[in-house]
N, C-alpha and C. Protein backbone atom coordinates (compact mmCIF):
# COMPACT_ATOMS: atom_id res chain seq x y z
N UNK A 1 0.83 -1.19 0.00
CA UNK A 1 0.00 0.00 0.00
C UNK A 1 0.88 1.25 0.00
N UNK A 2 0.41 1.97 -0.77
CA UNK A 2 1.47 3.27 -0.79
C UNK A 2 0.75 4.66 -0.02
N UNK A 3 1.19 4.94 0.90
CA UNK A 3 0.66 6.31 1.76
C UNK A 3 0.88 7.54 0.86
N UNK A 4 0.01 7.75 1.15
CA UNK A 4 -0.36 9.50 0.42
C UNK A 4 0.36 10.83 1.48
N UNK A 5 1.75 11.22 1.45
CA UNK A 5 1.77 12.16 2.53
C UNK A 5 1.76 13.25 1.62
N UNK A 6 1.64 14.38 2.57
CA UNK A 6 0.69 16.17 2.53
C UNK A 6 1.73 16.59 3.12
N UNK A 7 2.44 17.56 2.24
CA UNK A 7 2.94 19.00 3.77
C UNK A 7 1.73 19.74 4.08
N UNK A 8 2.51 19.96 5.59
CA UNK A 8 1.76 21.26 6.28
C UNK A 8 1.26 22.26 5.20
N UNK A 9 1.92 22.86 4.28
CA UNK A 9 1.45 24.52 3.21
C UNK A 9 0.21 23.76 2.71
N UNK A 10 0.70 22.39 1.86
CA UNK A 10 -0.49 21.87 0.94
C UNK A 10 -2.40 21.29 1.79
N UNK A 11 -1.71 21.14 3.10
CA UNK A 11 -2.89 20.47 4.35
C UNK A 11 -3.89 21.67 4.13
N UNK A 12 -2.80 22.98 4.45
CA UNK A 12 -3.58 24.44 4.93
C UNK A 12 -4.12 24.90 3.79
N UNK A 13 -3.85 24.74 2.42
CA UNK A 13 -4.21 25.03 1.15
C UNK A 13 -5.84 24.13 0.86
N UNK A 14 -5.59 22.65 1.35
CA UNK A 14 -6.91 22.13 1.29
C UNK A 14 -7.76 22.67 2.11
N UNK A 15 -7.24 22.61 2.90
CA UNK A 15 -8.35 23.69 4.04
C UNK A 15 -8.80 25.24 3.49
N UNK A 16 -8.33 25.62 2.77
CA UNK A 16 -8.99 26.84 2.50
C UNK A 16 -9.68 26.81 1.60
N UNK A 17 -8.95 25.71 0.62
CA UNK A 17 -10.16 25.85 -0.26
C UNK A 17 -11.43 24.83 -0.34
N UNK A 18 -11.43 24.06 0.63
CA UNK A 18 -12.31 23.63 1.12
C UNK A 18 -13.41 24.01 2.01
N UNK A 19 -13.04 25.01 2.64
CA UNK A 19 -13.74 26.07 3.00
C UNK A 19 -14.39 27.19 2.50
N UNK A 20 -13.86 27.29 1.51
CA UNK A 20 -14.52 28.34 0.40
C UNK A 20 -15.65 27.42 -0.22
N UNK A 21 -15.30 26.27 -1.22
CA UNK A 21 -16.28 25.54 -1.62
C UNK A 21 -17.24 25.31 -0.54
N UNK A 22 -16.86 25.13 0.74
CA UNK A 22 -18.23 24.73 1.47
C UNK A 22 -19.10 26.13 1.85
N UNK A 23 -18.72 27.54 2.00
CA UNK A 23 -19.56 28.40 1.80
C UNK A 23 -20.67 28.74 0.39
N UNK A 24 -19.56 28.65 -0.19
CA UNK A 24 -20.15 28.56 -2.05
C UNK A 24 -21.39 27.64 -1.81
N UNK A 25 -21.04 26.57 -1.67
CA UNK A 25 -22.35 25.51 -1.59
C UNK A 25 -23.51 25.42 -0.66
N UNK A 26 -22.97 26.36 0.73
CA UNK A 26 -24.61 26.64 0.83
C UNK A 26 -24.81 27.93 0.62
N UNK A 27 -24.17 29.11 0.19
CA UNK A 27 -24.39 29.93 0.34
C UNK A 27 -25.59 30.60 -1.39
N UNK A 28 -24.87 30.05 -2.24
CA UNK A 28 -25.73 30.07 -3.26
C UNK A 28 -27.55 29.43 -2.89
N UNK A 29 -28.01 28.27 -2.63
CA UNK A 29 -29.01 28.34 -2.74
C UNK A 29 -29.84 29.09 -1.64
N UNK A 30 -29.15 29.02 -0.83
CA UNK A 30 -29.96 30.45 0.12
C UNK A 30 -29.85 31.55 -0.20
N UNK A 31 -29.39 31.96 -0.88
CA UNK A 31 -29.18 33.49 -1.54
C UNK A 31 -30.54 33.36 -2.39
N UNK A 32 -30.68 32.10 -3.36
CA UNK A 32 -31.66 31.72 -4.23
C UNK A 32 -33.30 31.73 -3.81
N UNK A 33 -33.33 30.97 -2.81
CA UNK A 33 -34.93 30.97 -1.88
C UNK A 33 -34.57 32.45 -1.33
N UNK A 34 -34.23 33.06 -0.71
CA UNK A 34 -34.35 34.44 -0.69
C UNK A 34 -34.39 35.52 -1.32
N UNK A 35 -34.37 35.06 -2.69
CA UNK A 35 -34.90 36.08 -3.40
C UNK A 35 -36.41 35.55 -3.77
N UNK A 36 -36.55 34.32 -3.93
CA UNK A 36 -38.16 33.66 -4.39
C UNK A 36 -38.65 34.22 -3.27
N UNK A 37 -38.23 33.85 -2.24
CA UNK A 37 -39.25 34.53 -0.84
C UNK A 37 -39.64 36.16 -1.14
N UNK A 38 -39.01 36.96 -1.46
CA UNK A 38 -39.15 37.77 -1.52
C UNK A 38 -40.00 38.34 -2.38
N UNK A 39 -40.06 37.48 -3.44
CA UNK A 39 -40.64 37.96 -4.86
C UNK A 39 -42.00 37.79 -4.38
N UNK A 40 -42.38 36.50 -3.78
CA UNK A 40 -43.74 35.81 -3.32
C UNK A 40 -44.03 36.77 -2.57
N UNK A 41 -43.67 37.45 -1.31
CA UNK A 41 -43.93 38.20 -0.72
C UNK A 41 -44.84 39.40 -1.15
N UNK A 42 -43.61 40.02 -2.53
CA UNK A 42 -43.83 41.13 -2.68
C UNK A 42 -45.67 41.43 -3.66
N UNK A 43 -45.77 39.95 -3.96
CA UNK A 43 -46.92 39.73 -4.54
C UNK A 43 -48.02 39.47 -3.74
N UNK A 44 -47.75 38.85 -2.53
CA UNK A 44 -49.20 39.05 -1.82
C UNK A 44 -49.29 40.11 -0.51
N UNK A 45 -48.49 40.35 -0.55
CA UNK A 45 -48.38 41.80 0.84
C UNK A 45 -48.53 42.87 0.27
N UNK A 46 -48.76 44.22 1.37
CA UNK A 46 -48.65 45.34 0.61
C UNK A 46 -48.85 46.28 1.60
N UNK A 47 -48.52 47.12 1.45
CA UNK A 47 -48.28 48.49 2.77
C UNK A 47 -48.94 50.04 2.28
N UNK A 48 -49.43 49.82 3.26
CA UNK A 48 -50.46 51.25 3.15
C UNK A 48 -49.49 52.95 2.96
N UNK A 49 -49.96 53.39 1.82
CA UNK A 49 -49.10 54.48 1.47
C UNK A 49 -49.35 55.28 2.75
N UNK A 50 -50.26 55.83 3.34
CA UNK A 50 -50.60 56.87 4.63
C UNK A 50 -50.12 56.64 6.05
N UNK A 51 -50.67 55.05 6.29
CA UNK A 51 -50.39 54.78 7.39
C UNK A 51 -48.97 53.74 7.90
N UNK A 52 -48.96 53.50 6.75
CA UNK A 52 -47.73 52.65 6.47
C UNK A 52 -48.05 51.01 7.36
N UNK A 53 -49.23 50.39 7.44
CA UNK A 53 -49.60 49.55 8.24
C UNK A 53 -49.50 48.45 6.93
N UNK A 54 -49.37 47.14 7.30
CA UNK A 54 -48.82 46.10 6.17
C UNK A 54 -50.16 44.85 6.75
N UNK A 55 -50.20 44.93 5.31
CA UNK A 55 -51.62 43.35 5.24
C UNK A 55 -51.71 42.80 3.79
N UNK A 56 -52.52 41.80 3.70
CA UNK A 56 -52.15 40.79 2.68
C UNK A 56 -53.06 41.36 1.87
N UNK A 57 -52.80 41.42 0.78
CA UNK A 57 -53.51 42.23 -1.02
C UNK A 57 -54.51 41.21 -0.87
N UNK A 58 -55.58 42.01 -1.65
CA UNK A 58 -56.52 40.84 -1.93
C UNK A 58 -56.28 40.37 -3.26
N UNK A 59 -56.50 39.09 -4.04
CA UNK A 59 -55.91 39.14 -5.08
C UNK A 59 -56.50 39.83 -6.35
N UNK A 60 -56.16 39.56 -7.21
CA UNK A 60 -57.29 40.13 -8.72
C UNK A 60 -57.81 41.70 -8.75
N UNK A 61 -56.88 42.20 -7.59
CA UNK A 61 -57.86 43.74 -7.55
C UNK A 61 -56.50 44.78 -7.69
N UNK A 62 -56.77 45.86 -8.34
CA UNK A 62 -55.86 46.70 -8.76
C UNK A 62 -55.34 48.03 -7.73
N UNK A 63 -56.95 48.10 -7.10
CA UNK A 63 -56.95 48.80 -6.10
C UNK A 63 -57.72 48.33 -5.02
N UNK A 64 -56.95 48.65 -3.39
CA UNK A 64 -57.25 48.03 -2.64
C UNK A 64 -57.93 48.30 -1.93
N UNK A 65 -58.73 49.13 -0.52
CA UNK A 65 -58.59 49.49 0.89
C UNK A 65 -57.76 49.21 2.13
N UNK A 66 -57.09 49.94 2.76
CA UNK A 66 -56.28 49.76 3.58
C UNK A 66 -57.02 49.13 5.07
N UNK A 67 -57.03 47.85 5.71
CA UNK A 67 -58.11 47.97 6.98
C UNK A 67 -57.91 48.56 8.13
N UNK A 68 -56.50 49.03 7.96
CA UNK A 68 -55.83 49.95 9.36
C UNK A 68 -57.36 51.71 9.23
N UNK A 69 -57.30 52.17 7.77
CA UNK A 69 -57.38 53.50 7.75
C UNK A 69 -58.41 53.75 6.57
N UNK A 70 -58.59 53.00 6.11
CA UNK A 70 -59.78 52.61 5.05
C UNK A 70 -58.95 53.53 3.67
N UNK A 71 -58.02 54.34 3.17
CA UNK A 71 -57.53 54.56 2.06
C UNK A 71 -57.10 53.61 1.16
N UNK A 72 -57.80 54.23 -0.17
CA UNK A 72 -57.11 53.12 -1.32
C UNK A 72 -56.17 53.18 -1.80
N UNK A 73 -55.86 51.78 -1.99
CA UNK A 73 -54.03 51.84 -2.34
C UNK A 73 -53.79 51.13 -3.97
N UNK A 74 -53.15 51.77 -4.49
CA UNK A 74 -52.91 50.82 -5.63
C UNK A 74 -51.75 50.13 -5.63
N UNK A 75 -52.19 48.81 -6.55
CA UNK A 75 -50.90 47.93 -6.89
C UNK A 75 -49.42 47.91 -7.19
């Protein structure tokens, strides 16, 4: 059997870049669902221009009522 030896520089070299790849790899798809989250969000929420109070859009409607203050809000 033939052993595989590593210097110390090349050990610390795997380690870094093994560490980089392991941010890369989760860091991309959570970057990813956080922007879908956001998008979803931005489609069924919505914040009152006056009062600035936040509630869920109703859907199919262009313009809304606010239930904090009763002003209509558009899309």
């Amino acid at each position: 059997m033939s052993s595989m030896s590593i210097s110390l520089n090349g050990y610390f070299m795997f380690l870094l870049i093994g560490g980089i790849l392991a941010v890369v790899v989760v860091m991309i798809p959570v970057q990813i669902t956080s922007k879908l989250r956001r998008l979803r969000r931005k489609r069924t929420r919505a914040i009152c221009r006056i009062c600035g109070y936040r509630f869920l859009r109703p859907e199919n409607k262009s313009i809304f009522p606010c239930p904090h203050c009763g002003v209509n809000n558009k899309s």
